[in-house]
N, C-alpha and C. Protein backbone atom coordinates (compact mmCIF):
# COMPACT_ATOMS: atom_id res chain seq x y z
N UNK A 1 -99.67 -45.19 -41.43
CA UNK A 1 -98.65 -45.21 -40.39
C UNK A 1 -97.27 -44.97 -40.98
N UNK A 2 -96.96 -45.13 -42.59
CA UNK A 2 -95.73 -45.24 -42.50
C UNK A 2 -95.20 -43.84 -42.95
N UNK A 3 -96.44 -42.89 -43.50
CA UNK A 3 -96.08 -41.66 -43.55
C UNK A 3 -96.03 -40.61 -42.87
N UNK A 4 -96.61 -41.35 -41.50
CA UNK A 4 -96.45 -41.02 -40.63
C UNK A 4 -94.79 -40.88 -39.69
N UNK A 5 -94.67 -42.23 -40.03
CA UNK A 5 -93.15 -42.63 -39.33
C UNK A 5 -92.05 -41.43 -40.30
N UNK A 6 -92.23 -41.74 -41.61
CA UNK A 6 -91.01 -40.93 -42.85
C UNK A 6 -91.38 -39.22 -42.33
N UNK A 7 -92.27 -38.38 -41.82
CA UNK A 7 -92.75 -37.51 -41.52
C UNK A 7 -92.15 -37.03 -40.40
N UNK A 8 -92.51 -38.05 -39.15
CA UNK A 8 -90.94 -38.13 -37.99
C UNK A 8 -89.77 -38.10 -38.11
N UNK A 9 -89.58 -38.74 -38.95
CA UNK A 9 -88.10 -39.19 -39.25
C UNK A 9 -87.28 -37.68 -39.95
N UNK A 10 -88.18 -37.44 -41.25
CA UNK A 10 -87.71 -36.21 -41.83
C UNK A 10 -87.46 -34.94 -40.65
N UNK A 11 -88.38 -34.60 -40.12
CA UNK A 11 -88.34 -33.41 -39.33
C UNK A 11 -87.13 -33.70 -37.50
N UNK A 12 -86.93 -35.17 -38.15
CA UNK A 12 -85.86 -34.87 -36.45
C UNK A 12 -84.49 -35.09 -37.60
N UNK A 13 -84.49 -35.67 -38.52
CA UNK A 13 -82.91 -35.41 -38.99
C UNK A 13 -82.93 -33.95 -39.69
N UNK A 14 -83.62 -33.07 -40.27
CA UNK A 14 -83.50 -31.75 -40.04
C UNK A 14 -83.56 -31.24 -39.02
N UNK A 15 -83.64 -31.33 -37.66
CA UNK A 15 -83.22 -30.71 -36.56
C UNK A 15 -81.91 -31.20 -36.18
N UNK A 16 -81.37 -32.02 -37.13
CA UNK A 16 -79.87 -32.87 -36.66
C UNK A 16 -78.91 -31.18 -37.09
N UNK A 17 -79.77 -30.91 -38.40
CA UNK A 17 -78.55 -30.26 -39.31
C UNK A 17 -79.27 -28.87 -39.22
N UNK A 18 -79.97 -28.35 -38.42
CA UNK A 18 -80.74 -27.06 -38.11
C UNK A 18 -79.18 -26.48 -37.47
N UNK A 19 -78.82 -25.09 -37.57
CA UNK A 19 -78.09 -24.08 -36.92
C UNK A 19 -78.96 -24.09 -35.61
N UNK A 20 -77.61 -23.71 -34.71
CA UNK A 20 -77.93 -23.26 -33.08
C UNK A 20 -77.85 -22.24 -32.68
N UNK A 21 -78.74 -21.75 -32.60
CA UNK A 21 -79.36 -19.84 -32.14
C UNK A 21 -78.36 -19.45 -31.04
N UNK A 22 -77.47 -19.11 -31.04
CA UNK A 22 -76.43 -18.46 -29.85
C UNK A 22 -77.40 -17.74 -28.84
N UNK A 23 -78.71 -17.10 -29.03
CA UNK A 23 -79.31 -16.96 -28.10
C UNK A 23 -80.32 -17.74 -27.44
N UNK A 24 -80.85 -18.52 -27.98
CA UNK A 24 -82.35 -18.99 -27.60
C UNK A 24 -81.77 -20.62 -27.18
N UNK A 25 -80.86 -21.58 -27.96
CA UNK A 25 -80.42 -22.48 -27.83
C UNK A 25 -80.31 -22.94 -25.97
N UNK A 26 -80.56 -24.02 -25.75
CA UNK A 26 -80.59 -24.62 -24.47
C UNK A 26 -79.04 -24.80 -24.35
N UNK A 27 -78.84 -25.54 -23.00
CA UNK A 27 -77.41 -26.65 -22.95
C UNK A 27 -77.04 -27.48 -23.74
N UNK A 28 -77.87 -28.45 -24.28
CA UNK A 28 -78.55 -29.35 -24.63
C UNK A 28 -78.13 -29.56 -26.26
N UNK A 29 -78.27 -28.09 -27.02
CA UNK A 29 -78.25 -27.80 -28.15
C UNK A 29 -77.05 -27.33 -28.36
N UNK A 30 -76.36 -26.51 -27.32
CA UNK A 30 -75.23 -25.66 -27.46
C UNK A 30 -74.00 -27.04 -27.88
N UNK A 31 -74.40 -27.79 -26.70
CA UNK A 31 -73.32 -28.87 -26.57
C UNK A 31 -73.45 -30.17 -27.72
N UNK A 32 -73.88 -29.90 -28.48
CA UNK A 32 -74.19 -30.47 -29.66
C UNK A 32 -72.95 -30.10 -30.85
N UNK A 33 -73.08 -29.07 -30.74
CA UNK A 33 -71.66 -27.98 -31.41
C UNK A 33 -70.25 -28.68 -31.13
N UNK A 34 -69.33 -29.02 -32.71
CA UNK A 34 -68.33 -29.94 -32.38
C UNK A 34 -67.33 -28.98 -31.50
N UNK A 35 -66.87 -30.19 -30.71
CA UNK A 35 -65.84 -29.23 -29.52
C UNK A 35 -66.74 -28.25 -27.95
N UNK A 36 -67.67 -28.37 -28.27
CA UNK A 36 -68.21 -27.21 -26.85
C UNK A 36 -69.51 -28.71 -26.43
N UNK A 37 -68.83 -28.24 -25.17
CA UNK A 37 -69.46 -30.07 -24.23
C UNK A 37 -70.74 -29.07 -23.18
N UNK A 38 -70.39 -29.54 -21.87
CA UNK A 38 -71.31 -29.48 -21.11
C UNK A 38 -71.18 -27.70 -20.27
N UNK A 39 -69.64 -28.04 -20.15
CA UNK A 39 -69.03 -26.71 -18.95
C UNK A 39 -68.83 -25.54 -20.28
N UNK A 40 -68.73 -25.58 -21.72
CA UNK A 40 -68.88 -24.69 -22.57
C UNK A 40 -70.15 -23.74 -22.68
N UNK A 41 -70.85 -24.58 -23.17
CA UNK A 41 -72.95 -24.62 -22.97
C UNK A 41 -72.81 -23.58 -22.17
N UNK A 42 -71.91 -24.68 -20.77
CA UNK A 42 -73.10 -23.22 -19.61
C UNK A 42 -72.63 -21.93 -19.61
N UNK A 43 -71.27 -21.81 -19.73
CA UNK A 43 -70.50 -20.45 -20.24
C UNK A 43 -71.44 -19.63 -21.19
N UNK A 44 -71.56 -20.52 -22.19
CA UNK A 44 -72.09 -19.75 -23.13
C UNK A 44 -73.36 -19.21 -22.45
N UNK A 45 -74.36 -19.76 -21.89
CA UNK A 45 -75.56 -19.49 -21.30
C UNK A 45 -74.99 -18.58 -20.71
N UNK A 46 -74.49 -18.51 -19.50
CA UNK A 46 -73.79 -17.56 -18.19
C UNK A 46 -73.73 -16.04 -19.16
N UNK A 47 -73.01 -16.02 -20.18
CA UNK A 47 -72.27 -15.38 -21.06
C UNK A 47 -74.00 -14.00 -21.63
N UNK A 48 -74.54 -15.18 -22.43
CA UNK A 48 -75.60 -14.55 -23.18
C UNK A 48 -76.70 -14.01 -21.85
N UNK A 49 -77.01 -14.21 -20.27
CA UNK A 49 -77.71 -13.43 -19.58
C UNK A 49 -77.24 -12.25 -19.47
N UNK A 50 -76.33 -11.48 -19.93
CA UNK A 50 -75.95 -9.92 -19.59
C UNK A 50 -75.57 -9.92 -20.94
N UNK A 51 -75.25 -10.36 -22.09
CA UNK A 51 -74.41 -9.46 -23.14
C UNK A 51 -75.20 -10.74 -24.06
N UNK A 52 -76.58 -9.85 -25.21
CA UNK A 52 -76.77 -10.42 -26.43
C UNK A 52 -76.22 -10.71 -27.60
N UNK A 53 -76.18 -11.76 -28.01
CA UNK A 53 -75.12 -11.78 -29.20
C UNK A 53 -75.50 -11.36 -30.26
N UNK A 54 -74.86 -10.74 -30.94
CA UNK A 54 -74.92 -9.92 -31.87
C UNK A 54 -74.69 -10.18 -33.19
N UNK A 55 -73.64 -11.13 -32.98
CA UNK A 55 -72.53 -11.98 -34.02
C UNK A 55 -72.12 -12.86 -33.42
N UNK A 56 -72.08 -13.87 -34.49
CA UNK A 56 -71.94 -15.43 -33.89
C UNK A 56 -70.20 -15.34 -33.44
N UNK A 57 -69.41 -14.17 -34.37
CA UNK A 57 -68.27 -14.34 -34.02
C UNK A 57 -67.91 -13.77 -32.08
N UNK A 58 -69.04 -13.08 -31.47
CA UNK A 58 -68.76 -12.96 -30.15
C UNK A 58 -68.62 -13.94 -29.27
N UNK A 59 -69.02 -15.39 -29.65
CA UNK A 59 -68.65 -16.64 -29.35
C UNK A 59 -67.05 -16.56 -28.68
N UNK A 60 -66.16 -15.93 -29.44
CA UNK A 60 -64.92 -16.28 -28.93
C UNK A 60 -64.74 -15.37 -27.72
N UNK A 61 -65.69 -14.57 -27.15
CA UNK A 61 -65.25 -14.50 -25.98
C UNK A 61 -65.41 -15.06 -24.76
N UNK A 62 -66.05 -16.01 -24.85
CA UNK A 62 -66.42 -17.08 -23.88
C UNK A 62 -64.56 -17.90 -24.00
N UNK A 63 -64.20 -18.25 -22.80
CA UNK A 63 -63.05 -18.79 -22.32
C UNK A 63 -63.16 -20.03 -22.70
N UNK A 64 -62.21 -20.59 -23.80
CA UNK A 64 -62.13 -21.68 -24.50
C UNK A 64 -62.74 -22.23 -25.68
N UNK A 65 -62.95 -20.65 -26.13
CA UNK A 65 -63.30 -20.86 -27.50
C UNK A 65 -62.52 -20.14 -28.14
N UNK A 66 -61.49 -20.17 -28.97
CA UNK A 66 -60.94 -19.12 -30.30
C UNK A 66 -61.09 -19.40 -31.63
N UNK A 67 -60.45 -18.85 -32.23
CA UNK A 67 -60.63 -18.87 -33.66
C UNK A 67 -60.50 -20.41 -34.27
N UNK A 68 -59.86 -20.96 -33.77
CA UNK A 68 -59.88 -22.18 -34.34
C UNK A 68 -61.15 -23.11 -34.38
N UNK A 69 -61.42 -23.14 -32.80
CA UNK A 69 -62.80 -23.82 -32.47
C UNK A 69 -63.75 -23.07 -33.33
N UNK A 70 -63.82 -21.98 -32.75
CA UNK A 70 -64.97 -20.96 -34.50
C UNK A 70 -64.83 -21.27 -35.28
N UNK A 71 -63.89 -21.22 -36.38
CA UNK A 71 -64.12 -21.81 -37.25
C UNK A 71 -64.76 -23.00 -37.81
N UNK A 72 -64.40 -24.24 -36.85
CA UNK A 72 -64.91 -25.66 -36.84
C UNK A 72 -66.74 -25.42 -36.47
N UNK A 73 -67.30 -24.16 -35.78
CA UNK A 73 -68.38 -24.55 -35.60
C UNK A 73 -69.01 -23.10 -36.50
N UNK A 74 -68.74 -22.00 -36.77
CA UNK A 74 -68.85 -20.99 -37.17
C UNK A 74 -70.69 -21.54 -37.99
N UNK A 75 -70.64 -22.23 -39.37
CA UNK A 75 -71.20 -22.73 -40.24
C UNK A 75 -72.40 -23.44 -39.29
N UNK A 76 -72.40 -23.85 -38.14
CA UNK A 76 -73.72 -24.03 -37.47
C UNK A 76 -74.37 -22.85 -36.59
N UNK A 77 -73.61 -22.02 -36.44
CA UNK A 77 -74.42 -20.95 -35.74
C UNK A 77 -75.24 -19.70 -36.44
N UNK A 78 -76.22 -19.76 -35.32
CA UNK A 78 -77.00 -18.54 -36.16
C UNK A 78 -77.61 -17.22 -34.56
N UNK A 79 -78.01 -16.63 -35.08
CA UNK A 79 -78.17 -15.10 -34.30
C UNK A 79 -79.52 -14.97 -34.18
């Protein structure tokens, strides 16, 4: 049982520090990202149904994200 438990444990705190797929990522995950909450997420969702991301830096065209916020989250995103 207890390698069981350390086995759990390992694989959800590597999903703590796993990158968030700008495409595939839920609400859920998006809003996990320091600075982008609930009404960001869904932008971002809204955002990625017509235009795939390509580059994590297309993030800043979603309204209320710029360079600054990128930067702070840049290092968790992935494509």
């Amino acid at each position: 049982m207890k390698i069981i438990t350390s086995i759990v444990t390992l694989l959800l705190s590597a999903q703590l520090f796993a990158a968030v797929n700008l495409n595939t990522a839920s609400a859920m995950e998006l809003a996990t990202l320091p600075g982008i909450g609930e009404n960001t997420a869904a932008k971002i969702i809204d955002y990625r149904k017509e235009h795939r991301f390509k580059d994590a830096r297309e993030i800043m065209n979603i309204k209320g994200i710029g360079e600054k916020k990128y930067d702070k989250i840049k290092s968790e995103l992935h494509i």
